[in-house]
PDB file of N, CA and C in Angstrom:
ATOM      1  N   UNK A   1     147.441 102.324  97.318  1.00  0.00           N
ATOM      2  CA  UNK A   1     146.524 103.053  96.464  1.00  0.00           C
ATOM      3  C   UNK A   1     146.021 102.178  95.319  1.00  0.00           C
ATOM      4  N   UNK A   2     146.838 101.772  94.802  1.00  0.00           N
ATOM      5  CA  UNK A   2     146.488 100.542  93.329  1.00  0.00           C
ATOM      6  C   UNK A   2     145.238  99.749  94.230  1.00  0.00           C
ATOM      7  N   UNK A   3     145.854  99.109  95.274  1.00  0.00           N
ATOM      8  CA  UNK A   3     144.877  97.784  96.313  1.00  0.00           C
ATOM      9  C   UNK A   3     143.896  98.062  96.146  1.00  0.00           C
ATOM     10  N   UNK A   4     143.338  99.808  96.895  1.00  0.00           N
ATOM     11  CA  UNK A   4     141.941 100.184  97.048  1.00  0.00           C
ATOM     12  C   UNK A   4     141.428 101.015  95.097  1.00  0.00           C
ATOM     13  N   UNK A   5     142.170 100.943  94.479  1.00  0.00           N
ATOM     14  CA  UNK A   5     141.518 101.328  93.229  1.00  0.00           C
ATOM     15  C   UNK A   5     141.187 100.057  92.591  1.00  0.00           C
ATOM     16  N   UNK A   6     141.793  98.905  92.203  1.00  0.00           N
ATOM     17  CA  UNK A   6     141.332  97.645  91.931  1.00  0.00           C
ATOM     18  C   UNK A   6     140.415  96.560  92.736  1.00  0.00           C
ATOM     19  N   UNK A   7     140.245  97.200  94.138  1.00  0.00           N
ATOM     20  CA  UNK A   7     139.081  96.960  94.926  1.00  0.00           C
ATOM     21  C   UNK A   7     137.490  97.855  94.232  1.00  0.00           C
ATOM     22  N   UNK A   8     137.933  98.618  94.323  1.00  0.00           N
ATOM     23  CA  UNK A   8     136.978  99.700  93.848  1.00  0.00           C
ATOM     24  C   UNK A   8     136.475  98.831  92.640  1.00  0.00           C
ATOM     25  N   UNK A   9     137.342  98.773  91.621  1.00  0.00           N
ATOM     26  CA  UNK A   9     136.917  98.088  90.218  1.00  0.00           C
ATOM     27  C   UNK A   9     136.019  97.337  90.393  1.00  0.00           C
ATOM     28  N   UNK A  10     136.187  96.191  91.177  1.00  0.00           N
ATOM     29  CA  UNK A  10     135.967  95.446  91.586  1.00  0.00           C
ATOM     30  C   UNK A  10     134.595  95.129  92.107  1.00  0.00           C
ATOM     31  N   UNK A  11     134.340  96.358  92.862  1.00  0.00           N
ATOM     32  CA  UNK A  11     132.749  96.331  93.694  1.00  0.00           C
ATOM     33  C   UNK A  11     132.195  97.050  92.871  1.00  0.00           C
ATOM     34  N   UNK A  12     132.693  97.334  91.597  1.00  0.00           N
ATOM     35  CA  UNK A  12     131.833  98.535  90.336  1.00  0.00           C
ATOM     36  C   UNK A  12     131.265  97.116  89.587  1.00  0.00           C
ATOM     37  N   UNK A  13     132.058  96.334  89.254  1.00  0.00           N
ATOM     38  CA  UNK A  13     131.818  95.377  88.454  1.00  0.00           C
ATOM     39  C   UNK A  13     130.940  94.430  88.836  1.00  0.00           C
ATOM     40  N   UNK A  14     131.011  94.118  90.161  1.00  0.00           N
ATOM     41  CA  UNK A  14     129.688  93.453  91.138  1.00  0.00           C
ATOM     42  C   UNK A  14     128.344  94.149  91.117  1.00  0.00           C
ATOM     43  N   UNK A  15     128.425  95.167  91.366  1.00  0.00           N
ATOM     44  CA  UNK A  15     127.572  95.968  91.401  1.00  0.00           C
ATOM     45  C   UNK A  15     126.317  95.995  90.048  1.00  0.00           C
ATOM     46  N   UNK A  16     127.509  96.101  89.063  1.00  0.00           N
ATOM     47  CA  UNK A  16     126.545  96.476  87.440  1.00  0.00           C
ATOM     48  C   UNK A  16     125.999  94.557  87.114  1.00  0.00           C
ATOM     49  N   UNK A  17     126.874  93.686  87.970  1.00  0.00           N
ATOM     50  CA  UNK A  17     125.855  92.385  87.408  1.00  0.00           C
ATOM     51  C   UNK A  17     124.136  91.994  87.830  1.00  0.00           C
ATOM     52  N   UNK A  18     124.026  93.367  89.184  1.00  0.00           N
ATOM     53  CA  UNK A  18     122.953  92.909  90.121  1.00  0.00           C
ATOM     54  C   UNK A  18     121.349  93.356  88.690  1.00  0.00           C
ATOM     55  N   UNK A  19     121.086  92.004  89.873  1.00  0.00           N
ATOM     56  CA  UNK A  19     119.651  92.349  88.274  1.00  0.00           C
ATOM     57  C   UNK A  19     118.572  93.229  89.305  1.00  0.00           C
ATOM     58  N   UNK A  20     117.525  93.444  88.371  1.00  0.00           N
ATOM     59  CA  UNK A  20     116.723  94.457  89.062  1.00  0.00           C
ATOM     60  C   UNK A  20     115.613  93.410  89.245  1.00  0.00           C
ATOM     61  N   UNK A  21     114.594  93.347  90.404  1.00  0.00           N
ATOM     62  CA  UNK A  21     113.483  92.262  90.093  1.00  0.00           C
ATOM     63  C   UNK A  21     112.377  93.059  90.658  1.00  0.00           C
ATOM     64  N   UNK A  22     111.129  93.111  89.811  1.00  0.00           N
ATOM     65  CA  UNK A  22     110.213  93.827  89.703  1.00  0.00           C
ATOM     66  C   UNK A  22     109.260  93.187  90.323  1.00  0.00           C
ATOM     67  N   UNK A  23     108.273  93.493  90.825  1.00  0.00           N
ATOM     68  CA  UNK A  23     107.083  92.976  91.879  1.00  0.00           C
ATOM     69  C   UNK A  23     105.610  93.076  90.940  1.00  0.00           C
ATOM     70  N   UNK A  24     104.801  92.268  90.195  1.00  0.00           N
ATOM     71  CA  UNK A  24     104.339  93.111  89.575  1.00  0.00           C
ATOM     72  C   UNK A  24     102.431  93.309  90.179  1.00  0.00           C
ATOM     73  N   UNK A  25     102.464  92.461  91.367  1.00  0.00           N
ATOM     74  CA  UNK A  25     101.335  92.652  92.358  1.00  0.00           C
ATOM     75  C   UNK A  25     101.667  92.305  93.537  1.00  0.00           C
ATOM     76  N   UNK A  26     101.304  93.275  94.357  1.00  0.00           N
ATOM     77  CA  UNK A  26     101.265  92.839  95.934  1.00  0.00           C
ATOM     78  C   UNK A  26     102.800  92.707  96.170  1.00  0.00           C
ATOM     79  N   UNK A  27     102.831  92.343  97.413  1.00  0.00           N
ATOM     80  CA  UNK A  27     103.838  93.166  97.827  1.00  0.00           C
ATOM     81  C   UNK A  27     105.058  91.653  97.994  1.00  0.00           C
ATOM     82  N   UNK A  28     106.292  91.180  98.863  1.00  0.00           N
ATOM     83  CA  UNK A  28     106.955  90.339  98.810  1.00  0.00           C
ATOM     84  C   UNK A  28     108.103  90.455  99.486  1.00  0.00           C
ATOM     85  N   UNK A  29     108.653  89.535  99.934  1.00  0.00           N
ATOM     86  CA  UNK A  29     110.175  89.288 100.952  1.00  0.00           C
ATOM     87  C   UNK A  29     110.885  88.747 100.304  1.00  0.00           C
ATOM     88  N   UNK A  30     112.105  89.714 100.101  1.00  0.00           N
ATOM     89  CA  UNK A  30     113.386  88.832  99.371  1.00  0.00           C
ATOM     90  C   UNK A  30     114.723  88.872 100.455  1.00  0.00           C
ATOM     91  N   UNK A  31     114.912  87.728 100.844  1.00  0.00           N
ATOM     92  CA  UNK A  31     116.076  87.334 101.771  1.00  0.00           C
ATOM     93  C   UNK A  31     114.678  87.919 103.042  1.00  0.00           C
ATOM     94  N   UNK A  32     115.916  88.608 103.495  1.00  0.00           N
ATOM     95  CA  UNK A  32     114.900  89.879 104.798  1.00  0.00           C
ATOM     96  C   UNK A  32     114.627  91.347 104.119  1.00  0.00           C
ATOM     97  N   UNK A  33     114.609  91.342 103.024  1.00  0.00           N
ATOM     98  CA  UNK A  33     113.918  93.081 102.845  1.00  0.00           C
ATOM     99  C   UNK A  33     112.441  92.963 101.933  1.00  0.00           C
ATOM    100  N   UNK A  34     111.367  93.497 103.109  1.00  0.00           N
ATOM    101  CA  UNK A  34     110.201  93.923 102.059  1.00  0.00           C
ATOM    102  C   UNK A  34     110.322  94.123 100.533  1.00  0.00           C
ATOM    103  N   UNK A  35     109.763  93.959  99.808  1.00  0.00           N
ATOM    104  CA  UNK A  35     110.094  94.996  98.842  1.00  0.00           C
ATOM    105  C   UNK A  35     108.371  94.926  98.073  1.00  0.00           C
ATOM    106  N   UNK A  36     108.216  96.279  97.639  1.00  0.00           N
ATOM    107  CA  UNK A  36     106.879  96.675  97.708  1.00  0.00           C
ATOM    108  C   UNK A  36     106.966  97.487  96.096  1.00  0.00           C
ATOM    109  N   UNK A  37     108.218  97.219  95.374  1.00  0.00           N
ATOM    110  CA  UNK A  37     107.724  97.687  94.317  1.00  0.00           C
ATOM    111  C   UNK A  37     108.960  96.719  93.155  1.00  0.00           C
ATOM    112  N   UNK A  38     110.654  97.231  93.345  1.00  0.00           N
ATOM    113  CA  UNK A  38     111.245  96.564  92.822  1.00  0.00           C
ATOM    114  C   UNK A  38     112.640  96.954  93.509  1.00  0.00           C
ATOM    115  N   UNK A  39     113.271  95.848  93.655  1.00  0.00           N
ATOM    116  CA  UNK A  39     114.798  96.145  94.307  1.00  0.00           C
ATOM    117  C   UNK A  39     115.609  95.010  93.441  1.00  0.00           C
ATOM    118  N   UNK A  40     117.258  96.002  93.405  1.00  0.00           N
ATOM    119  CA  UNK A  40     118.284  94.954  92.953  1.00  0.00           C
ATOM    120  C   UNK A  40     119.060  94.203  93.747  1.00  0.00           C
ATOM    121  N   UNK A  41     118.974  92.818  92.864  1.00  0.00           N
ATOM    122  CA  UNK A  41     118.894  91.417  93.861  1.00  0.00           C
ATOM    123  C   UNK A  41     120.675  91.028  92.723  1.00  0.00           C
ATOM    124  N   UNK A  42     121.480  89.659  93.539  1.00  0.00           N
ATOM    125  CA  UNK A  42     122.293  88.905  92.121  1.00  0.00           C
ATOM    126  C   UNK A  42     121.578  87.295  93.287  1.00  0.00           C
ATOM    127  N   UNK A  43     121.543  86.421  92.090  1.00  0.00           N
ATOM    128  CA  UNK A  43     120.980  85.453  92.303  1.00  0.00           C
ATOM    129  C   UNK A  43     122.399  84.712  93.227  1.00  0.00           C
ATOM    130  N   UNK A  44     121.807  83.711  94.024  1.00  0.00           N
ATOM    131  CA  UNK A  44     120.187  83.438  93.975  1.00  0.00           C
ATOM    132  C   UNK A  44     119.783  83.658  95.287  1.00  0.00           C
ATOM    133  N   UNK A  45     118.296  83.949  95.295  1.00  0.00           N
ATOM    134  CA  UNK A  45     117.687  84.700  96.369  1.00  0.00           C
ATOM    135  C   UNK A  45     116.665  83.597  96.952  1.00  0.00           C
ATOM    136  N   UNK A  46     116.542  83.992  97.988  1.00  0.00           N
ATOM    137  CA  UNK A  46     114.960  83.643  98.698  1.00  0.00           C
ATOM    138  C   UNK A  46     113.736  84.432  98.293  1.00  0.00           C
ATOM    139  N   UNK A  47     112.958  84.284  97.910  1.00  0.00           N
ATOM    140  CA  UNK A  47     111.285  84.549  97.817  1.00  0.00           C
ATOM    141  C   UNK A  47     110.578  84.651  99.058  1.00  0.00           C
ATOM    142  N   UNK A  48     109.787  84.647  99.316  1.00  0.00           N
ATOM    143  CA  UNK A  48     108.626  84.336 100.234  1.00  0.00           C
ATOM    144  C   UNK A  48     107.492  85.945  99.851  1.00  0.00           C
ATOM    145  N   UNK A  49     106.258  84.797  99.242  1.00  0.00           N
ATOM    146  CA  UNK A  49     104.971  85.520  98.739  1.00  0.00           C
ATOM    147  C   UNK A  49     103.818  84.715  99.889  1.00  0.00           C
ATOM    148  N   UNK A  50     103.125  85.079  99.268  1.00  0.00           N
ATOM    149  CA  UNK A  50     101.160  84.779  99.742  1.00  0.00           C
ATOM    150  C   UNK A  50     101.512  85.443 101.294  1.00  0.00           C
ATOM    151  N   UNK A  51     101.459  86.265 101.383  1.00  0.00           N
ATOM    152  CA  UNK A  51     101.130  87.506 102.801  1.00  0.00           C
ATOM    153  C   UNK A  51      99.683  87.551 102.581  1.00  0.00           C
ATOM    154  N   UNK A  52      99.052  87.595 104.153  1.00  0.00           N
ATOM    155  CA  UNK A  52      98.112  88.090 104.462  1.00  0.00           C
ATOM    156  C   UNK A  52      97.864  89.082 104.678  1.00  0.00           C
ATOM    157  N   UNK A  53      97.419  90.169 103.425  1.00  0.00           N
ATOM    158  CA  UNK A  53      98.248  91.717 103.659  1.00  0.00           C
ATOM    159  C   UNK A  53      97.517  92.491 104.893  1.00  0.00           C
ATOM    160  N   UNK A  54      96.725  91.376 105.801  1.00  0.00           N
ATOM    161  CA  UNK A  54      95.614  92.602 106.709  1.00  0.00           C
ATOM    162  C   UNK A  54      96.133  92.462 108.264  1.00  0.00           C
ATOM    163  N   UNK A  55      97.228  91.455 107.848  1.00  0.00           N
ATOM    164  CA  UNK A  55      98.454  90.977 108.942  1.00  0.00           C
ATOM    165  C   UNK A  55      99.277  92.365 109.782  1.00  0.00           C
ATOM    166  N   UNK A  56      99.199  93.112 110.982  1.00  0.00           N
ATOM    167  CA  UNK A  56      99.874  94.023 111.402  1.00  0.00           C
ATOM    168  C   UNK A  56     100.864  93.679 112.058  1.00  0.00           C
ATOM    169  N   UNK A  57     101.350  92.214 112.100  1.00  0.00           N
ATOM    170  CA  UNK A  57     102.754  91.946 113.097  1.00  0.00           C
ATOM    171  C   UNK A  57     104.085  91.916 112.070  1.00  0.00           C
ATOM    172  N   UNK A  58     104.894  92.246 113.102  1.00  0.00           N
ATOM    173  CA  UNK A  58     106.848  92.667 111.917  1.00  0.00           C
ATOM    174  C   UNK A  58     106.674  91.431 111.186  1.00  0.00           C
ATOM    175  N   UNK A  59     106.537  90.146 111.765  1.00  0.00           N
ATOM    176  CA  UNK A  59     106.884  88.709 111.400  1.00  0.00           C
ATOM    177  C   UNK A  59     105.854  88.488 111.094  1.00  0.00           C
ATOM    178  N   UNK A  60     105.379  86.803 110.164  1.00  0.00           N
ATOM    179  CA  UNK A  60     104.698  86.373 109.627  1.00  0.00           C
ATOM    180  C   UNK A  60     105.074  85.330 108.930  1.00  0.00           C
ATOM    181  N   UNK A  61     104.060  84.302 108.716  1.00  0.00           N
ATOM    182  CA  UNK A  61     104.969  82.926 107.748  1.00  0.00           C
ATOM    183  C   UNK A  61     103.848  83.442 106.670  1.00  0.00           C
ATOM    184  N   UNK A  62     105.097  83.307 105.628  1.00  0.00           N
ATOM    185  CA  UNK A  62     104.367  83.749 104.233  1.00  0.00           C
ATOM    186  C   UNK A  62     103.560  82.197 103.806  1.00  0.00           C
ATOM    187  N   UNK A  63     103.015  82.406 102.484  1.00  0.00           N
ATOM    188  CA  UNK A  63     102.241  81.826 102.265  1.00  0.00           C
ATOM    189  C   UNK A  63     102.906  80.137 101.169  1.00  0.00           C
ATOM    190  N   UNK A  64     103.961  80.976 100.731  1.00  0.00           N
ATOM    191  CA  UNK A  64     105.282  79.868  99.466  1.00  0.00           C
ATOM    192  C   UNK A  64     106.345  80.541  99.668  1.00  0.00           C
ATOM    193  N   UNK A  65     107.296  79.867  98.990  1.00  0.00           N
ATOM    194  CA  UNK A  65     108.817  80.584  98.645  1.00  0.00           C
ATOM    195  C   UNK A  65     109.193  79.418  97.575  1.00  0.00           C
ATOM    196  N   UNK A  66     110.090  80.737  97.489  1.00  0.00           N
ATOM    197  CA  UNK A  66     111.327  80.223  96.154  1.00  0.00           C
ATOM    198  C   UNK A  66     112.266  80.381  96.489  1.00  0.00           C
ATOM    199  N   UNK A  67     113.230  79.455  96.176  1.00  0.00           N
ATOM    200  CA  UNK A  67     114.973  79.883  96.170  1.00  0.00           C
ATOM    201  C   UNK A  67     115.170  79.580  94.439  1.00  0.00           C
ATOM    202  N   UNK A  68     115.434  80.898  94.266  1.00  0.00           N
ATOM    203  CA  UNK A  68     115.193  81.533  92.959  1.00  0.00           C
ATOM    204  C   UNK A  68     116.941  81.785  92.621  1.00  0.00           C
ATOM    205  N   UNK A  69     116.886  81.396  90.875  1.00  0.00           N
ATOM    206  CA  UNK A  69     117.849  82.140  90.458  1.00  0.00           C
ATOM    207  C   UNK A  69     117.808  81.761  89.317  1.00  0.00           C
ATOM    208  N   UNK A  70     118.613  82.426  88.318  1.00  0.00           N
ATOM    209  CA  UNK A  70     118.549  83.242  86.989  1.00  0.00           C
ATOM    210  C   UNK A  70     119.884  83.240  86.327  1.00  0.00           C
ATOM    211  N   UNK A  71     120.163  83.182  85.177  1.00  0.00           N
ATOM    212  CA  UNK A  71     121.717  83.561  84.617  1.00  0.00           C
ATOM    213  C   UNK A  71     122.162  85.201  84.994  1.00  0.00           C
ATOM    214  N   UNK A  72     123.433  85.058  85.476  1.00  0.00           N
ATOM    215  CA  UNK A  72     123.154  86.702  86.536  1.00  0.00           C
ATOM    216  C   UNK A  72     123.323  87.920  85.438  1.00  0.00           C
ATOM    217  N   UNK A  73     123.276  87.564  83.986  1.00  0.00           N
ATOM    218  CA  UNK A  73     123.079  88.938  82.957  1.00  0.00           C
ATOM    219  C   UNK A  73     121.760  89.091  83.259  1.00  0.00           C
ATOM    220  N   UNK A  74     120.773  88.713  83.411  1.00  0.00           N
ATOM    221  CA  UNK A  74     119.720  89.380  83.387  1.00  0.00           C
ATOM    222  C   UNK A  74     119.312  90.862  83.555  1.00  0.00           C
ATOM    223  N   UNK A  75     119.224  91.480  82.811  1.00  0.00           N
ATOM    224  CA  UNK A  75     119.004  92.762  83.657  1.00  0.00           C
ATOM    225  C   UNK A  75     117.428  93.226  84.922  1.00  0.00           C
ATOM    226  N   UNK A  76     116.436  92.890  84.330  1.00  0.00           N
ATOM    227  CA  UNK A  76     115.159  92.927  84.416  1.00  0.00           C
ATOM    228  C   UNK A  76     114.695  91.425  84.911  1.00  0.00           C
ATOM    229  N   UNK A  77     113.970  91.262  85.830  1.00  0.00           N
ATOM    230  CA  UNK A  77     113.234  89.852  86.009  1.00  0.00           C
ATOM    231  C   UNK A  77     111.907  90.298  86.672  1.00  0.00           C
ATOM    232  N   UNK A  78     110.667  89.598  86.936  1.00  0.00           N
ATOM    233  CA  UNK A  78     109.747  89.924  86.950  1.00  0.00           C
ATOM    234  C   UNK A  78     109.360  89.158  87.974  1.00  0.00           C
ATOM    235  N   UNK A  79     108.531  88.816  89.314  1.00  0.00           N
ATOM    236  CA  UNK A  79     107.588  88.277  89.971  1.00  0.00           C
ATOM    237  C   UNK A  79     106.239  88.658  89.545  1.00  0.00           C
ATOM    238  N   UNK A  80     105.391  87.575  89.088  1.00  0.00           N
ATOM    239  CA  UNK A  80     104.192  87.744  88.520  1.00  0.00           C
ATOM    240  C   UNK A  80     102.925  87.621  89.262  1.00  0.00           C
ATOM    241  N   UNK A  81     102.076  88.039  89.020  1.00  0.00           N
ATOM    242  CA  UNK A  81     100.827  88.007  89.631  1.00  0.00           C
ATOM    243  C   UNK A  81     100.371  86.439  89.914  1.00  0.00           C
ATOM    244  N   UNK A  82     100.635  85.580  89.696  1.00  0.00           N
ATOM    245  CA  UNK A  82     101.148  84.361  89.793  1.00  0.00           C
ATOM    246  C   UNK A  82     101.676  83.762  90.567  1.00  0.00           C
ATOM    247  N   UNK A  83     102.617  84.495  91.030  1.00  0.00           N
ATOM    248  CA  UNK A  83     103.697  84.438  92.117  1.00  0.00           C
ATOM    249  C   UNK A  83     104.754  83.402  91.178  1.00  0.00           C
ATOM    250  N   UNK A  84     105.107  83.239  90.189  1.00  0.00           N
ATOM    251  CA  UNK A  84     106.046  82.900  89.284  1.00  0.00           C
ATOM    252  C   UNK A  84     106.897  83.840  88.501  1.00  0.00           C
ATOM    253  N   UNK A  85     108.435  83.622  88.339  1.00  0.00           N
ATOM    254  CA  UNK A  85     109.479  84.470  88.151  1.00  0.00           C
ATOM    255  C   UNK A  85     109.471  84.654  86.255  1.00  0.00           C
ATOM    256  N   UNK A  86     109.674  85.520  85.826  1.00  0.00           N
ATOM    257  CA  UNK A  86     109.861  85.449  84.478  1.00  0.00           C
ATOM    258  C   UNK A  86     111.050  86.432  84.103  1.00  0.00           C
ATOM    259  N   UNK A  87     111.113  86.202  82.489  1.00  0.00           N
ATOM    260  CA  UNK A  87     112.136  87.248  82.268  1.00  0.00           C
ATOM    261  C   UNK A  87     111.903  88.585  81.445  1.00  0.00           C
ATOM    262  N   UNK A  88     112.317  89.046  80.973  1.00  0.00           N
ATOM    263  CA  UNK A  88     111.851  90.301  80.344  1.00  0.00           C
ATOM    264  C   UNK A  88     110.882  90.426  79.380  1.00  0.00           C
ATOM    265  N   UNK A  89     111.408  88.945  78.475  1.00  0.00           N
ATOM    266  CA  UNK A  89     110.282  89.175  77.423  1.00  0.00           C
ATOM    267  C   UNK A  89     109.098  88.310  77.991  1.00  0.00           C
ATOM    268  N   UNK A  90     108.515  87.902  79.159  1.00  0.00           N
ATOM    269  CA  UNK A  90     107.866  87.413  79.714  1.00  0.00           C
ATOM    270  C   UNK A  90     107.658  86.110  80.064  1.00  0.00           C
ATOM    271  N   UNK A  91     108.929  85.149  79.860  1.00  0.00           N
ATOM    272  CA  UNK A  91     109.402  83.802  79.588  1.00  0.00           C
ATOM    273  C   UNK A  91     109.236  83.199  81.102  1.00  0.00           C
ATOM    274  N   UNK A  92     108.330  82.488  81.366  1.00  0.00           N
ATOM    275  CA  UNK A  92     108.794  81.672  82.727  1.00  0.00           C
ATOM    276  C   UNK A  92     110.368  80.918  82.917  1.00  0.00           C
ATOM    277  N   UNK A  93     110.893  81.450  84.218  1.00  0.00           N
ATOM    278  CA  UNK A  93     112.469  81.298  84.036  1.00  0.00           C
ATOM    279  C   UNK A  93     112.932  80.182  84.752  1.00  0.00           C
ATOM    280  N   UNK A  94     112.359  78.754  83.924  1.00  0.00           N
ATOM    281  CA  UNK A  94     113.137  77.646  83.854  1.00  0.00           C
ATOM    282  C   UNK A  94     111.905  77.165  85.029  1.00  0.00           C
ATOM    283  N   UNK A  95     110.652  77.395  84.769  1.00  0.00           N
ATOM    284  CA  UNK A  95     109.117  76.562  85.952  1.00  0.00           C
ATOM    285  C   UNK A  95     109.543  77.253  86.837  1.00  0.00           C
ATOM    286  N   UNK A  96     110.404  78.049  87.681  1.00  0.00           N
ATOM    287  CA  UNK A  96     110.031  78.587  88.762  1.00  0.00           C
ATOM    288  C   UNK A  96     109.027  79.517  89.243  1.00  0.00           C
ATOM    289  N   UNK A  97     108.179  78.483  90.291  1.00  0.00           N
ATOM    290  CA  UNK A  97     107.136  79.470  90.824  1.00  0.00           C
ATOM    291  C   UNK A  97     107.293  79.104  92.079  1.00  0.00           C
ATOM    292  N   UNK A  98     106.477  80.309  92.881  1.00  0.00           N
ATOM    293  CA  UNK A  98     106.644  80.121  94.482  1.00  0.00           C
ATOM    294  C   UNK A  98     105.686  79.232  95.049  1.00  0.00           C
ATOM    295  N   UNK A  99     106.232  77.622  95.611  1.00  0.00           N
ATOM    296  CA  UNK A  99     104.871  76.907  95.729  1.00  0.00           C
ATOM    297  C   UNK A  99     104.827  77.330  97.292  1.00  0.00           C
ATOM    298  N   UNK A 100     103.625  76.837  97.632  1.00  0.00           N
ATOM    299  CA  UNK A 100     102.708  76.769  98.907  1.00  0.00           C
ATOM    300  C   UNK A 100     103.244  75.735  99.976  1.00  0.00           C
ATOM    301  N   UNK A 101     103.314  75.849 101.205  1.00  0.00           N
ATOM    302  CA  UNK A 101     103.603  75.048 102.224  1.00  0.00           C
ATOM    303  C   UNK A 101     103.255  75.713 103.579  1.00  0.00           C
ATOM    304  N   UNK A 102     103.277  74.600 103.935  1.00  0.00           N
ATOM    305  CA  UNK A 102     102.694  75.174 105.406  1.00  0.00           C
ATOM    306  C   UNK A 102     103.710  75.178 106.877  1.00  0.00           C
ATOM    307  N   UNK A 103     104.431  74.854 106.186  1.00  0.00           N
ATOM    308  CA  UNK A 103     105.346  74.419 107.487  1.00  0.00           C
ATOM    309  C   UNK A 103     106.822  75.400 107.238  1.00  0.00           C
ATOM    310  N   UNK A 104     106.702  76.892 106.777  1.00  0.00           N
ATOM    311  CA  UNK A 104     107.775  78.103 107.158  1.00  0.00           C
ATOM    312  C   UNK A 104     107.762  78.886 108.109  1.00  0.00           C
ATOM    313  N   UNK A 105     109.035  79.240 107.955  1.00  0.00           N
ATOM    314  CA  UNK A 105     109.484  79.880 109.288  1.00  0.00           C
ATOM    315  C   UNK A 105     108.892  80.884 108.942  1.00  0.00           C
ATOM    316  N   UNK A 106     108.774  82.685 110.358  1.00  0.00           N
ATOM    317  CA  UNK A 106     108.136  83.373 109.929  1.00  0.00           C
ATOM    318  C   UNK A 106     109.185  84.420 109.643  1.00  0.00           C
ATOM    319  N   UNK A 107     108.996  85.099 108.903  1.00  0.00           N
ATOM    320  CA  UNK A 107     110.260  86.271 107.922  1.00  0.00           C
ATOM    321  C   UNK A 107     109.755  87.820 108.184  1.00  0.00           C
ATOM    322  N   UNK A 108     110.124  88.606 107.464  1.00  0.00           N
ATOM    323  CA  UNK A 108     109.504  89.963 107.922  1.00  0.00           C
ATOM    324  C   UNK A 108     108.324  90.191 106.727  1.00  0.00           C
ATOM    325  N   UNK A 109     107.215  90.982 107.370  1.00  0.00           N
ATOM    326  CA  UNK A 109     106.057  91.178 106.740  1.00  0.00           C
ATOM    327  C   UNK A 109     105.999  92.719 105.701  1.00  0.00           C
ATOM    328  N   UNK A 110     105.844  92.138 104.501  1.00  0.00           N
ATOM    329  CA  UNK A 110     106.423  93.103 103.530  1.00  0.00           C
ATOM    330  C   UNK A 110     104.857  93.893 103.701  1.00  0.00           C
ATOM    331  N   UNK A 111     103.734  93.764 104.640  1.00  0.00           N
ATOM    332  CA  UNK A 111     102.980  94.404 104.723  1.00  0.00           C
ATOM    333  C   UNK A 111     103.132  95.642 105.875  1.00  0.00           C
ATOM    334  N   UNK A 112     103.890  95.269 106.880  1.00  0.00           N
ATOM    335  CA  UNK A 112     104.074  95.593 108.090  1.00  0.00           C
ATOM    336  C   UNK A 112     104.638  96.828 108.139  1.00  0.00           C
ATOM    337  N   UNK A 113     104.020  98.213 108.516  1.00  0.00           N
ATOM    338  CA  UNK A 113     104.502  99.243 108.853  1.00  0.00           C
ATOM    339  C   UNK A 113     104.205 100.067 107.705  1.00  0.00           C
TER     340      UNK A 113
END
């Protein structure tokens, strides 16, 4: 009983470090989940932006990515219209932005469905 109550603690305390990351145009793939408005992430994550939002297949090679991450207090982080990460008070977080390449794999289409 102690085992699974200090387990418990445990995944409470994991839980409250996850930051929230906000989308603040268009839509975006973090790891493998769409996310189309804002989901909680703990660093550090994969990105993948620039979708062709008129794209109807599951898969798709996005347009950049980031392998993104943050000091994990953050509560709030932002993806910008930009496609660059910031922090609450609107601070670019340490130059990360999602650059452009042409040569990714294809991920799931946060337009799709």
């Amino acid at each position: 009983m102690v085992k699974i109550l200090c387990l418990a603690a445990l995944g409470l305390a994991a839980l409250s470090q996850a930051t929230k990351l906000h989308v603040n145009k268009g839509y975006i793939t973090v790891d493998d989940a769409a996310v189309r408005s804002s989901i909680d992430v703990s660093p550090p994550v994969t990105i993948y932006a620039r979708f062709d939002g008129s794209s109807n297949k599951e898969r798709v090679k996005p347009g950049c990515k980031l392998e993104a991450k943050w000091p994990s207090n953050y509560g709030d982080i932002y993806f910008g219209e930009d496609n660059c990460l910031y922090d609450s008070k609107g601070q670019n977080i340490n130059g990360q932005c999602c650059k452009p390449s042409g040569d990714l794999h294809e991920v799931r289409n946060p337009y799709y469905g």
